[in-house]
PDB file of N, CA and C in Angstrom:
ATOM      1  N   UNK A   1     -50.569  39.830 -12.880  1.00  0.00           N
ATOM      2  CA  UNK A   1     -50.357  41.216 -12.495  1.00  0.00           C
ATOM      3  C   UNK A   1     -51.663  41.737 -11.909  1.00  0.00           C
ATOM      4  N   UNK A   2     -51.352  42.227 -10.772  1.00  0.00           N
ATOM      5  CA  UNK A   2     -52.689  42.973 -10.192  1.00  0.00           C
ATOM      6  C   UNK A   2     -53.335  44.202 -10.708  1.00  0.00           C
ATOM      7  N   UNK A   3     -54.452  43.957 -10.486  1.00  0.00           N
ATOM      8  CA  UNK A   3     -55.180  45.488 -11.650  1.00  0.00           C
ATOM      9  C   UNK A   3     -54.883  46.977 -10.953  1.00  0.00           C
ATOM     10  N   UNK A   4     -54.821  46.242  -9.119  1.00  0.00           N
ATOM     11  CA  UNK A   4     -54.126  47.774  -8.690  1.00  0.00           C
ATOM     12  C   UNK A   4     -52.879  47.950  -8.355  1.00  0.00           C
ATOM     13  N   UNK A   5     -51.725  47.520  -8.884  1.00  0.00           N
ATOM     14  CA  UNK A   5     -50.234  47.424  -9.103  1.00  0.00           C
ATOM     15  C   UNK A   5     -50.351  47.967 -10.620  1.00  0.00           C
ATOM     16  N   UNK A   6     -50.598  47.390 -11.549  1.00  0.00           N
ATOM     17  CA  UNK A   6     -51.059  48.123 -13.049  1.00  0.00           C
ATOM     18  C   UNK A   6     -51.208  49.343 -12.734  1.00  0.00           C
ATOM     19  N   UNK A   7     -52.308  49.727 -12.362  1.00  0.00           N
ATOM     20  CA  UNK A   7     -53.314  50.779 -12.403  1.00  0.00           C
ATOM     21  C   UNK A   7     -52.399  51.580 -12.028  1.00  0.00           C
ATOM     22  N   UNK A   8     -51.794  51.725 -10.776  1.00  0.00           N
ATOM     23  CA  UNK A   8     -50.552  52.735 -10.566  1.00  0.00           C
ATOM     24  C   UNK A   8     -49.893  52.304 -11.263  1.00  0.00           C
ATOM     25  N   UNK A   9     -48.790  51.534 -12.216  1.00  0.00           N
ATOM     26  CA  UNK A   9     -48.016  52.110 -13.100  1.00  0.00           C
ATOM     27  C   UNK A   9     -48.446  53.019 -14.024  1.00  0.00           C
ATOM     28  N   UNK A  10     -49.823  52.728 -14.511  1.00  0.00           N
ATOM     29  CA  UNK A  10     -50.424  53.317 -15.930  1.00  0.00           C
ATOM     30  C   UNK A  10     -50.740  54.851 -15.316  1.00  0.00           C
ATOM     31  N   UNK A  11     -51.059  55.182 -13.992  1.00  0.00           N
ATOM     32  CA  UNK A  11     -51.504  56.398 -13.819  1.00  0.00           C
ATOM     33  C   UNK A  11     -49.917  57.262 -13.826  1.00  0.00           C
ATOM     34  N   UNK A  12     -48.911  56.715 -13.071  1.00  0.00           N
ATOM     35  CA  UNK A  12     -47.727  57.306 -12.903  1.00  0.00           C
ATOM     36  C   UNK A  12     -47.634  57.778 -14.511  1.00  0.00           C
ATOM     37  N   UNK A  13     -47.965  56.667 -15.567  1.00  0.00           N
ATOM     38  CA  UNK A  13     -47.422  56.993 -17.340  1.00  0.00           C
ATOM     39  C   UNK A  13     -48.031  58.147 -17.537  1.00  0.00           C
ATOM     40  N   UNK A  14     -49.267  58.327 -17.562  1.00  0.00           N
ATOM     41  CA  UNK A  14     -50.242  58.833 -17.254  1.00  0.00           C
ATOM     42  C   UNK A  14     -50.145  60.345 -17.458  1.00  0.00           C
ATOM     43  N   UNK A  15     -49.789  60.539 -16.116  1.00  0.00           N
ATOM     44  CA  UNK A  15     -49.050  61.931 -15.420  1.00  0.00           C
ATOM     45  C   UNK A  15     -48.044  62.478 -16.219  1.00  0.00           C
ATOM     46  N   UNK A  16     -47.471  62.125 -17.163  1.00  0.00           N
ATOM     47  CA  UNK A  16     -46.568  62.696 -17.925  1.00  0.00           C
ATOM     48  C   UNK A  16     -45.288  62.814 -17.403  1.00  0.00           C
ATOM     49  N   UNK A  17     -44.822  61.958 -16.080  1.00  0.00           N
ATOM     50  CA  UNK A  17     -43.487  61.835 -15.391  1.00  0.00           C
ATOM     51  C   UNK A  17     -42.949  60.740 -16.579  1.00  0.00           C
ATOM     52  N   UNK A  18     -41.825  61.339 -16.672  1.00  0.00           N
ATOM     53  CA  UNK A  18     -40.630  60.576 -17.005  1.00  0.00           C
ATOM     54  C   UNK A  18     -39.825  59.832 -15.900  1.00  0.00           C
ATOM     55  N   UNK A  19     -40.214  58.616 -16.191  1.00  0.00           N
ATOM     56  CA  UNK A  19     -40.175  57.371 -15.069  1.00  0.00           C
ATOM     57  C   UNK A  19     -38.544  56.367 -15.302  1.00  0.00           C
ATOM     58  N   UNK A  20     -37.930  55.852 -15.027  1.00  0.00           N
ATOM     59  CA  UNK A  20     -37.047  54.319 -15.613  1.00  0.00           C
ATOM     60  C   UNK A  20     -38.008  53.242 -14.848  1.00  0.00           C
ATOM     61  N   UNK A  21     -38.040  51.998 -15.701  1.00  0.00           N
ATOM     62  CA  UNK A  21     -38.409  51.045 -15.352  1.00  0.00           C
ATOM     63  C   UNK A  21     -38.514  50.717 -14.106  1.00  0.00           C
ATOM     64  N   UNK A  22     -37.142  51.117 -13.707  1.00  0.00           N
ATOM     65  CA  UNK A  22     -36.915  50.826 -12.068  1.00  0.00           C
ATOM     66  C   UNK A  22     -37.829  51.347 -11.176  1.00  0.00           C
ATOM     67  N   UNK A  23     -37.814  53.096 -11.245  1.00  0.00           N
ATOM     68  CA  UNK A  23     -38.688  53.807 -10.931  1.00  0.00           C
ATOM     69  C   UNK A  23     -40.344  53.410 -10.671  1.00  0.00           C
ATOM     70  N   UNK A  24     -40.669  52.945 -12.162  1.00  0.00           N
ATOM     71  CA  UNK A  24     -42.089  52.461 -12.462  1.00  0.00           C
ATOM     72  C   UNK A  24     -42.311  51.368 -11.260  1.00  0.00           C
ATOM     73  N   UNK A  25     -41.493  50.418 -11.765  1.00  0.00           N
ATOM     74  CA  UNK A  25     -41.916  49.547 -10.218  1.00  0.00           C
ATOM     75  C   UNK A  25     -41.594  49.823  -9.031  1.00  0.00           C
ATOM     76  N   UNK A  26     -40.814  50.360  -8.570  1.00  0.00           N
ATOM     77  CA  UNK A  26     -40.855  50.952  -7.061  1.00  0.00           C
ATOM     78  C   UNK A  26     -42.227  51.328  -6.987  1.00  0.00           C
ATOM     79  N   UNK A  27     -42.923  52.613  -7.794  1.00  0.00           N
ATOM     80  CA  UNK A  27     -44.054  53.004  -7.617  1.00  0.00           C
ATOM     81  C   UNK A  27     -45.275  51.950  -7.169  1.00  0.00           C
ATOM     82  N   UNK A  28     -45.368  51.233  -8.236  1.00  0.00           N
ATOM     83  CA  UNK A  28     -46.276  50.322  -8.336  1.00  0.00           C
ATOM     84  C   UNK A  28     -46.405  49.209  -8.048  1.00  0.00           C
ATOM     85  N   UNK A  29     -45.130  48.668  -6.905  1.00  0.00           N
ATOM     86  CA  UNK A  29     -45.236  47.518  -6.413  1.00  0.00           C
ATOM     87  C   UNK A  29     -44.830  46.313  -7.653  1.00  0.00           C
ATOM     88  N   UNK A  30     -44.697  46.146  -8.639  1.00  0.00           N
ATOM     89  CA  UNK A  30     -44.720  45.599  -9.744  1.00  0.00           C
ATOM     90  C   UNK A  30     -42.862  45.384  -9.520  1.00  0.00           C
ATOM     91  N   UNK A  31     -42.664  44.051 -10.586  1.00  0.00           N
ATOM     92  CA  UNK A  31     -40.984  44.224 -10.323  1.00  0.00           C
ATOM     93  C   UNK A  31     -40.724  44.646 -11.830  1.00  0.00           C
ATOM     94  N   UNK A  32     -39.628  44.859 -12.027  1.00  0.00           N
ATOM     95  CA  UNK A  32     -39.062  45.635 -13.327  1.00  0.00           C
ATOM     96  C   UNK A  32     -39.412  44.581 -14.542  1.00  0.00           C
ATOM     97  N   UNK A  33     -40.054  43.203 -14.641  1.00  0.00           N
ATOM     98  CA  UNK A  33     -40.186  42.791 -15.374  1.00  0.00           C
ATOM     99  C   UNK A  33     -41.377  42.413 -15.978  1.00  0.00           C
ATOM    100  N   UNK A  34     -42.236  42.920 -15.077  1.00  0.00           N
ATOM    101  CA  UNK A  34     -43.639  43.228 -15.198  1.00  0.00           C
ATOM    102  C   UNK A  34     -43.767  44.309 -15.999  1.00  0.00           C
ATOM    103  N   UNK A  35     -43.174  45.504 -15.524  1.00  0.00           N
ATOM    104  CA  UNK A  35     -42.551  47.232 -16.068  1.00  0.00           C
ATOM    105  C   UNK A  35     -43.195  46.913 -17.457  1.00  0.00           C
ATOM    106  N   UNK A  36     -41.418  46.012 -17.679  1.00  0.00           N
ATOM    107  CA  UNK A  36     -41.051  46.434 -19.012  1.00  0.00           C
ATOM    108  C   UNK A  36     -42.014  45.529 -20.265  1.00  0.00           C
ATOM    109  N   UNK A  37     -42.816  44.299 -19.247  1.00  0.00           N
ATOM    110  CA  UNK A  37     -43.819  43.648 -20.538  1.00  0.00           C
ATOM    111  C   UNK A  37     -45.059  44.902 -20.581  1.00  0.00           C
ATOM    112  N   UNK A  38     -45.527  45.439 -19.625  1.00  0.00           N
ATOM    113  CA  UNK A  38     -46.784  46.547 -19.588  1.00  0.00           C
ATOM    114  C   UNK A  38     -45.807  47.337 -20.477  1.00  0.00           C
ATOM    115  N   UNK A  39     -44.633  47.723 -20.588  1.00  0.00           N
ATOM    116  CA  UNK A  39     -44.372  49.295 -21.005  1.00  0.00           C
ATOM    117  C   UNK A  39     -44.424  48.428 -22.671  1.00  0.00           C
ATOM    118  N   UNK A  40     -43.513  47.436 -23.096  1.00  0.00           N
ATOM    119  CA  UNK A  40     -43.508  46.759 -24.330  1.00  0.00           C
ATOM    120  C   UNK A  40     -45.094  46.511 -25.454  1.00  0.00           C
ATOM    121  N   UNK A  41     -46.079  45.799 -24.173  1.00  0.00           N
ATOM    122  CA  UNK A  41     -47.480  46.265 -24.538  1.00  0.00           C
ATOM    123  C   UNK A  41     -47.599  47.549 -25.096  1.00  0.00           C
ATOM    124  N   UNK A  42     -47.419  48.576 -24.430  1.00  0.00           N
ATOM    125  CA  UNK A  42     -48.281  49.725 -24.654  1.00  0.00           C
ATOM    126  C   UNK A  42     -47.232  50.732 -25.943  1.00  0.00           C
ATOM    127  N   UNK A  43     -46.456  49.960 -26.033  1.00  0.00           N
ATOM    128  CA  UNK A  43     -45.528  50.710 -27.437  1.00  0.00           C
ATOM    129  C   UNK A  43     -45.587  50.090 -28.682  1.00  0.00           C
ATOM    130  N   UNK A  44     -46.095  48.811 -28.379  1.00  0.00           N
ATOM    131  CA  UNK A  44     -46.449  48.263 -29.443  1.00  0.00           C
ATOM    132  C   UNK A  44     -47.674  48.108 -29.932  1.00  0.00           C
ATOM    133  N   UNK A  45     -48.023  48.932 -29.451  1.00  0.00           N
ATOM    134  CA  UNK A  45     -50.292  49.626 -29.436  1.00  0.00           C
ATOM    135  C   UNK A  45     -49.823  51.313 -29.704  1.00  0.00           C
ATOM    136  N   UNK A  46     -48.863  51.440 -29.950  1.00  0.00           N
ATOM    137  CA  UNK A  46     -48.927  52.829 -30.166  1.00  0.00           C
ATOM    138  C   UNK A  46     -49.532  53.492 -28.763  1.00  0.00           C
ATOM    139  N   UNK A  47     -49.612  53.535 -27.889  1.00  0.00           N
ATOM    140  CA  UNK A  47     -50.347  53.804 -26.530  1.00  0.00           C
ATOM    141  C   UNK A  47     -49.023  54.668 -25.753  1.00  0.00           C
ATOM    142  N   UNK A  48     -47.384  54.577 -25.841  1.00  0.00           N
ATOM    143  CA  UNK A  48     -46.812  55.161 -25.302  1.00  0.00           C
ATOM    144  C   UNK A  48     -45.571  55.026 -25.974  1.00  0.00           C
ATOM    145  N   UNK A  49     -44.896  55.785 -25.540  1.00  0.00           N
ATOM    146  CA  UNK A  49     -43.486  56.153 -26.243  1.00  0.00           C
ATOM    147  C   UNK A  49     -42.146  56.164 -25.339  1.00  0.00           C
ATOM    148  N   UNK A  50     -41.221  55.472 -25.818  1.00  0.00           N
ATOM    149  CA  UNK A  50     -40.130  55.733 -25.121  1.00  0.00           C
ATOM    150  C   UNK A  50     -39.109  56.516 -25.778  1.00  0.00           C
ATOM    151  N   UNK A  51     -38.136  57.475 -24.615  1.00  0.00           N
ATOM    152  CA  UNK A  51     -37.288  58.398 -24.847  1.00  0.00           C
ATOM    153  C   UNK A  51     -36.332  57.708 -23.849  1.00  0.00           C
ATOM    154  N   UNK A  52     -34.337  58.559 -24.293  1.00  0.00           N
ATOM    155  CA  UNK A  52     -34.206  58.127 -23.059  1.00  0.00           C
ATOM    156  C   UNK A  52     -33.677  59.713 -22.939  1.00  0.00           C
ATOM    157  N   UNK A  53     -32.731  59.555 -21.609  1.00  0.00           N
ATOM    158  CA  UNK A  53     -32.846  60.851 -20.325  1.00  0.00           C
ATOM    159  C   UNK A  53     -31.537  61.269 -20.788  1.00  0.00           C
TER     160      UNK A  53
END
C-alpha cells in the first residue's frame, strides 16, 4: 500500500466524513480491500470506529 494512497484514506477518516468502504477507495486510489484491512487495523487499535448509515 502506498503511503500516499493511505495518507488520503486516513485524512478523508480524519475529516470526520462518514465514508463506505467503497467511497474510501474511490478517494484514495486504494481498492476496497485495502479499505477494509486499513479500516480493520485502525478498530482494532481503538484508533476508529465504525457506525452504519
Amino acid at each position: 500500500m502506498a503511503l500516499t494512497t493511505a495518507r488520503a484514506a486516513l485524512e478523508a477518516l480524519v475529516s470526520g466524513a462518514r465514508l463506505t468502504l467503497g467511497e474510501l477507495a474511490e478517494r484514495s486510489g486504494l481498492t476496497v480491500e485495502q479499505v477494509a484491512a486499513l479500516a480493520t487495523e485502525l478498530v482494532s487499535k481503538d484508533a476508529a470506529a465504525v457506525s452504519h448509515r
